[in-house]
N, C-alpha and C. Protein backbone atom coordinates (compact mmCIF):
# COMPACT_ATOMS: atom_id res chain seq x y z
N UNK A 1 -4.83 0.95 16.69
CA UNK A 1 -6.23 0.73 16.37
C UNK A 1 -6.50 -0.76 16.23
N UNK A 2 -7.71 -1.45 16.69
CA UNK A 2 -8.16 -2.48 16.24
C UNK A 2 -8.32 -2.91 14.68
N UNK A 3 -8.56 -3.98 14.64
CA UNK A 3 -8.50 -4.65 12.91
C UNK A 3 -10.17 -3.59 13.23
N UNK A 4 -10.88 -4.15 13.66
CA UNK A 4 -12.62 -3.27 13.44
C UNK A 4 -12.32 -1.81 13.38
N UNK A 5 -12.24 -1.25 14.17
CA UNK A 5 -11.39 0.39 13.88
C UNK A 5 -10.72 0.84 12.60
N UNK A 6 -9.39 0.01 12.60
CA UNK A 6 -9.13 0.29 10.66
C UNK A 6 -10.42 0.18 9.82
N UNK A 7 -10.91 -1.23 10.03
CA UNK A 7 -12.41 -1.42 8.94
C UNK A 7 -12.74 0.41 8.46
N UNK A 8 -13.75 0.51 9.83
CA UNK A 8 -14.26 1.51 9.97
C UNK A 8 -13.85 2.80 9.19
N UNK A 9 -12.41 2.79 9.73
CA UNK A 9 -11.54 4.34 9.17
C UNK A 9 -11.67 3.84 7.69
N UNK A 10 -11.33 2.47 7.49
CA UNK A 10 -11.55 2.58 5.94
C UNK A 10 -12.30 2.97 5.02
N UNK A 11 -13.55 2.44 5.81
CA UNK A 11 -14.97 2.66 4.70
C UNK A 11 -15.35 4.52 4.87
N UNK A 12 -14.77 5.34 5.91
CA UNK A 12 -15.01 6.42 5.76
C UNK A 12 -13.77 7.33 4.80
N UNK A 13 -12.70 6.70 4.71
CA UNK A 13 -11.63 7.03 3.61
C UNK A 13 -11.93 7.19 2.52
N UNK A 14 -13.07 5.68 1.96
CA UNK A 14 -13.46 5.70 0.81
C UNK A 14 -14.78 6.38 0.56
N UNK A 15 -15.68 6.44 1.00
CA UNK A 15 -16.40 7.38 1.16
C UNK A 15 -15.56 9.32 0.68
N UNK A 16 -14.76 9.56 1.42
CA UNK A 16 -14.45 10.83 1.45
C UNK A 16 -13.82 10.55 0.60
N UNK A 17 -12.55 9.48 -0.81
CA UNK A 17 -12.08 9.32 -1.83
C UNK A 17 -13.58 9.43 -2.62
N UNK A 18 -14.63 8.68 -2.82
CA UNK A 18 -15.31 8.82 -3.86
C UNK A 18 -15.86 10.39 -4.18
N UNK A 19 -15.92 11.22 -2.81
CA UNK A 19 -16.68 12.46 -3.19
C UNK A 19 -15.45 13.28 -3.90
N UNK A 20 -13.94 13.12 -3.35
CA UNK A 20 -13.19 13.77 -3.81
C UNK A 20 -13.08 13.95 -5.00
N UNK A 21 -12.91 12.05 -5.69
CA UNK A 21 -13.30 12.01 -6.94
C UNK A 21 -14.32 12.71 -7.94
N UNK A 22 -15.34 12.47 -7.26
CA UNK A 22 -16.95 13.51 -8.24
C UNK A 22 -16.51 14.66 -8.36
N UNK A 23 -15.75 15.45 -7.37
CA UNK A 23 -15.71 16.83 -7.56
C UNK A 23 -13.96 17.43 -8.30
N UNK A 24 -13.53 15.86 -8.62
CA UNK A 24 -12.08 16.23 -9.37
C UNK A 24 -10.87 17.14 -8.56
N UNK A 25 -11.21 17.02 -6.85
CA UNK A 25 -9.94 17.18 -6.60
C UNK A 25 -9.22 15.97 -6.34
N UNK A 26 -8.03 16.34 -7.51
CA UNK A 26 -7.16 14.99 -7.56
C UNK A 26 -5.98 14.65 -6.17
N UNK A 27 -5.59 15.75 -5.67
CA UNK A 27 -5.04 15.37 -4.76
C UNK A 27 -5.03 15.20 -3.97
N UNK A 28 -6.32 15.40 -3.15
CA UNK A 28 -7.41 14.97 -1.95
C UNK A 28 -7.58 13.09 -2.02
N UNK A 29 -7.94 13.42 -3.29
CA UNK A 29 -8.09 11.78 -3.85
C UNK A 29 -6.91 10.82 -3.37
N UNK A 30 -5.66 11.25 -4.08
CA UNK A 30 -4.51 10.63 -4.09
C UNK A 30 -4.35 10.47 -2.34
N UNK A 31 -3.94 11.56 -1.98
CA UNK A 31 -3.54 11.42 -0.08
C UNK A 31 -4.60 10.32 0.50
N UNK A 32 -6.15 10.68 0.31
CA UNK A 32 -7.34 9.54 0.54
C UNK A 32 -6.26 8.21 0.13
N UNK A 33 -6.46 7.41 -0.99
CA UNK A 33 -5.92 6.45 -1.26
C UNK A 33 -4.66 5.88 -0.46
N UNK A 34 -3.82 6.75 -0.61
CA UNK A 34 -2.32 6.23 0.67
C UNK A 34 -2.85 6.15 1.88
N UNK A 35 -4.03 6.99 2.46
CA UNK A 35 -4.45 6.66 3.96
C UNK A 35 -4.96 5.06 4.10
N UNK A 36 -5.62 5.09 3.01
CA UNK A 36 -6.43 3.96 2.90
C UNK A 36 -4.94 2.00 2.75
N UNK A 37 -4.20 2.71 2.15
CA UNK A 37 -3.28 1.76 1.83
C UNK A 37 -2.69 1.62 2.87
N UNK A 38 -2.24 2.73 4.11
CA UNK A 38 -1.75 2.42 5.37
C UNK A 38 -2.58 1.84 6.15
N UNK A 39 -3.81 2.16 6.16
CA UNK A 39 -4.41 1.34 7.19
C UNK A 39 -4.56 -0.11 6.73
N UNK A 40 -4.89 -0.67 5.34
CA UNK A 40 -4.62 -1.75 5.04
C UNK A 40 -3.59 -2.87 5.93
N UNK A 41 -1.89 -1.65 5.21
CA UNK A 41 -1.07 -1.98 5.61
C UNK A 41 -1.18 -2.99 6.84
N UNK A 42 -1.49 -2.06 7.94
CA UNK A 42 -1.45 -2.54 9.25
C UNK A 42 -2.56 -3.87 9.83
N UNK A 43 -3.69 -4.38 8.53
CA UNK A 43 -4.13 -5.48 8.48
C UNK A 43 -4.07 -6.61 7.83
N UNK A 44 -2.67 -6.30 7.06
CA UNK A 44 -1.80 -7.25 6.47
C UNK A 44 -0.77 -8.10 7.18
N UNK A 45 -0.59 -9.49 6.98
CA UNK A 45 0.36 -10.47 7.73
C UNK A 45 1.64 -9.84 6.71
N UNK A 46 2.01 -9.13 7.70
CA UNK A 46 3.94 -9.01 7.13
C UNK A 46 4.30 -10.68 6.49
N UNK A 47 3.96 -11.15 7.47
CA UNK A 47 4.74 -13.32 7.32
C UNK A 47 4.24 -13.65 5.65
N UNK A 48 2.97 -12.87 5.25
CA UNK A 48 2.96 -13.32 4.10
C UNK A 48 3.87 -13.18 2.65
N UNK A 49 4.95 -12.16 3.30
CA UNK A 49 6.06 -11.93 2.32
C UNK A 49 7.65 -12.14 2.96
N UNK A 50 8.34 -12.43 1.60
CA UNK A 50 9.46 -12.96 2.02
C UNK A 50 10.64 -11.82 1.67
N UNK A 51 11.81 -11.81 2.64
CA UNK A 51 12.95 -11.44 1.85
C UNK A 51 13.59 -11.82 0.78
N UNK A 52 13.96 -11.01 -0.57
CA UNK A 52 14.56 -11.38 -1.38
C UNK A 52 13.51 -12.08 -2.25
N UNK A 53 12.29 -11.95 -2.01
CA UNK A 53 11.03 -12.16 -3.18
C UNK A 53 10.94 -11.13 -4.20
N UNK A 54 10.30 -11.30 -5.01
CA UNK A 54 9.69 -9.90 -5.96
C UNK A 54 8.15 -10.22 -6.33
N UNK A 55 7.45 -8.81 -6.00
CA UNK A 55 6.22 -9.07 -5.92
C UNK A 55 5.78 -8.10 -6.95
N UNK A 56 4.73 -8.33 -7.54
CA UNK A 56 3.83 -6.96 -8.25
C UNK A 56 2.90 -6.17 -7.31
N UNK A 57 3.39 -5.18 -7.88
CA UNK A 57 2.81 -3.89 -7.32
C UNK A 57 1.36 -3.47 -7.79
N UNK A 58 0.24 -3.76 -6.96
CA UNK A 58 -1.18 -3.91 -7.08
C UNK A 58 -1.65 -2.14 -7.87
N UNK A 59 -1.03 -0.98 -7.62
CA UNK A 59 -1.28 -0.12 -7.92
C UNK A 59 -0.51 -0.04 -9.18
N UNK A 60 0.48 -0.56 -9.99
CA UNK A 60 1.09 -0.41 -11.17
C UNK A 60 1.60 -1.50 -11.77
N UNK A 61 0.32 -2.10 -12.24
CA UNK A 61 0.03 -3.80 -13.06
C UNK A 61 1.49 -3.84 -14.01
N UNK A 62 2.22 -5.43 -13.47
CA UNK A 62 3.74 -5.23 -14.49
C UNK A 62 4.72 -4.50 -14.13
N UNK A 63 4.72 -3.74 -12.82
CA UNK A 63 5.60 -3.55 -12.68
C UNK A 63 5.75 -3.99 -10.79
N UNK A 64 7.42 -4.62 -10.92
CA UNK A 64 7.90 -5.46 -9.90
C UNK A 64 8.58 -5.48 -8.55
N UNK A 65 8.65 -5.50 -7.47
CA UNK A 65 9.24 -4.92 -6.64
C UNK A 65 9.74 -6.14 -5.62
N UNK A 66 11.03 -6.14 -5.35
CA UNK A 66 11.65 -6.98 -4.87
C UNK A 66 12.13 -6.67 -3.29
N UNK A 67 12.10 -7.56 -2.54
CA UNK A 67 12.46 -6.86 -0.99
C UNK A 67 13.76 -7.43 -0.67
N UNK A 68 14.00 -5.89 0.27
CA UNK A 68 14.97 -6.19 0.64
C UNK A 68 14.87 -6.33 2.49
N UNK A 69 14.57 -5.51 2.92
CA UNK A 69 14.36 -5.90 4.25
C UNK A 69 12.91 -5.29 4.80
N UNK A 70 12.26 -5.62 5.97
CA UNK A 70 10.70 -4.73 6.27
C UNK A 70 11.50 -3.67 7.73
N UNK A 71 10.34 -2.90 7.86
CA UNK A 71 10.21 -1.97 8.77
C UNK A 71 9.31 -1.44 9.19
N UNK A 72 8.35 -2.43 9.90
CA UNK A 72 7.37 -2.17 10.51
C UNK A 72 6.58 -2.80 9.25
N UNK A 73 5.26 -1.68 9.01
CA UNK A 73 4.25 -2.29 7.77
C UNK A 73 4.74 -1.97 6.09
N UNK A 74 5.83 -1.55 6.40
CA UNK A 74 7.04 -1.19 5.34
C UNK A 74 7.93 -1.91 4.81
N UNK A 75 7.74 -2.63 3.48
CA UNK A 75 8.68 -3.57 2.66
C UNK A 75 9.52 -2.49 1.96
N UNK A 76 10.89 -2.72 2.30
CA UNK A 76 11.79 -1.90 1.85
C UNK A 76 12.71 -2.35 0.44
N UNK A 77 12.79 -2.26 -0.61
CA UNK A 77 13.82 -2.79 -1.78
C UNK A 77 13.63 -1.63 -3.34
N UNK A 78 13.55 -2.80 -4.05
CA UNK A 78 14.04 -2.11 -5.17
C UNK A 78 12.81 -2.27 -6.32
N UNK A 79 12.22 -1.18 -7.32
CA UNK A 79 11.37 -1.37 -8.06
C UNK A 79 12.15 -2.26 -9.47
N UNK A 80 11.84 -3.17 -10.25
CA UNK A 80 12.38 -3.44 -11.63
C UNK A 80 13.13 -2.62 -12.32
N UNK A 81 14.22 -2.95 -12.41
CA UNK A 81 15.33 -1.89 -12.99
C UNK A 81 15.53 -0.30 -12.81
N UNK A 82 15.46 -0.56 -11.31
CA UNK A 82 15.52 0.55 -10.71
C UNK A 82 16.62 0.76 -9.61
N UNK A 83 17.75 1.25 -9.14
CA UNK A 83 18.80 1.27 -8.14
C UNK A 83 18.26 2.22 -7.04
N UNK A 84 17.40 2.71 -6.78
CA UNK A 84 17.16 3.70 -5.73
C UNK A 84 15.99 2.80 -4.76
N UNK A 85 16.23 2.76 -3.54
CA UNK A 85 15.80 1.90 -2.28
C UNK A 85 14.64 2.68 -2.12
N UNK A 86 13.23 2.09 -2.20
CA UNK A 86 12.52 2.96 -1.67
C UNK A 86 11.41 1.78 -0.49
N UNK A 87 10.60 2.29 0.59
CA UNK A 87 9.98 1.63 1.37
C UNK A 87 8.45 1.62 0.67
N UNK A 88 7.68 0.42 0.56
CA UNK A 88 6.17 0.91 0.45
C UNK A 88 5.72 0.26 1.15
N UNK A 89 4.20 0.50 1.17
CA UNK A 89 3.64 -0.20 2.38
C UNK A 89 2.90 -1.87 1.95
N UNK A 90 3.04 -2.90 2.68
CA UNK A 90 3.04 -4.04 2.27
C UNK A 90 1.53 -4.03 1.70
N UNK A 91 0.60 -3.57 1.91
CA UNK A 91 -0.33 -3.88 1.26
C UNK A 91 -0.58 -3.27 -0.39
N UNK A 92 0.57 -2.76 -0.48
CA UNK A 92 0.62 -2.08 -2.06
C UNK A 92 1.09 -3.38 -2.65
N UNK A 93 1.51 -4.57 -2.42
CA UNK A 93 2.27 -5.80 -2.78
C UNK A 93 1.20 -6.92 -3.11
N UNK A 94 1.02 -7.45 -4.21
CA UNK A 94 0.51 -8.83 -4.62
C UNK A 94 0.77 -9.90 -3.96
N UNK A 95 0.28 -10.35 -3.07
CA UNK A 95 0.66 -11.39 -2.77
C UNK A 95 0.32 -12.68 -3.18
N UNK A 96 1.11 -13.59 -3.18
CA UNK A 96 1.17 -14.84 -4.44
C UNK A 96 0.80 -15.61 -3.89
């Protein structure tokens, strides 16, 4: 998809997140939100993050996430005192 195309898909993501919201299905909501964070993803400069950085995690203020390698729109490492490898998508990441 084009950067204008994501736009687009976005503002109708959020749209269909806010109604989900009014009507309290929460997990309509939640899946909405990760769509919305992938398409981000993919209008994010990977270059703006480094290996072996640690960044805060925009969805869970204070808590830290350090990379270890990317994969595609996927920063792969470790959360703050945490040993289990998990991938998120770079636009879930603060960038500094």
């Amino acid at each position: 998809m084009t950067p204008h195309e994501l736009r687009e898909e976005i503002g109708i993501l959020k749209e269909q997140a806010v109604k989900a919201e009014q009507l309290g299905i929460v997990n309509e909501f939640d899946v909405l939100m990760r769509k919305m964070a992938m398409a981000r993803a993919y209008m994010t400069d990977v270059n703006a993050f480094q290996i072996g950085e640690t960044y805060e995690l925009i969805e869970e203020p204070g808590v830290f996430f350090t990379i270890t390698y990317f994969n595609g729109v996927f920063a792969w490492g470790h959360k703050q005192n945490e040993t289990e490898e998990i991938g998120i998508p770079i636009s879930l990441l603060q960038e500094k």
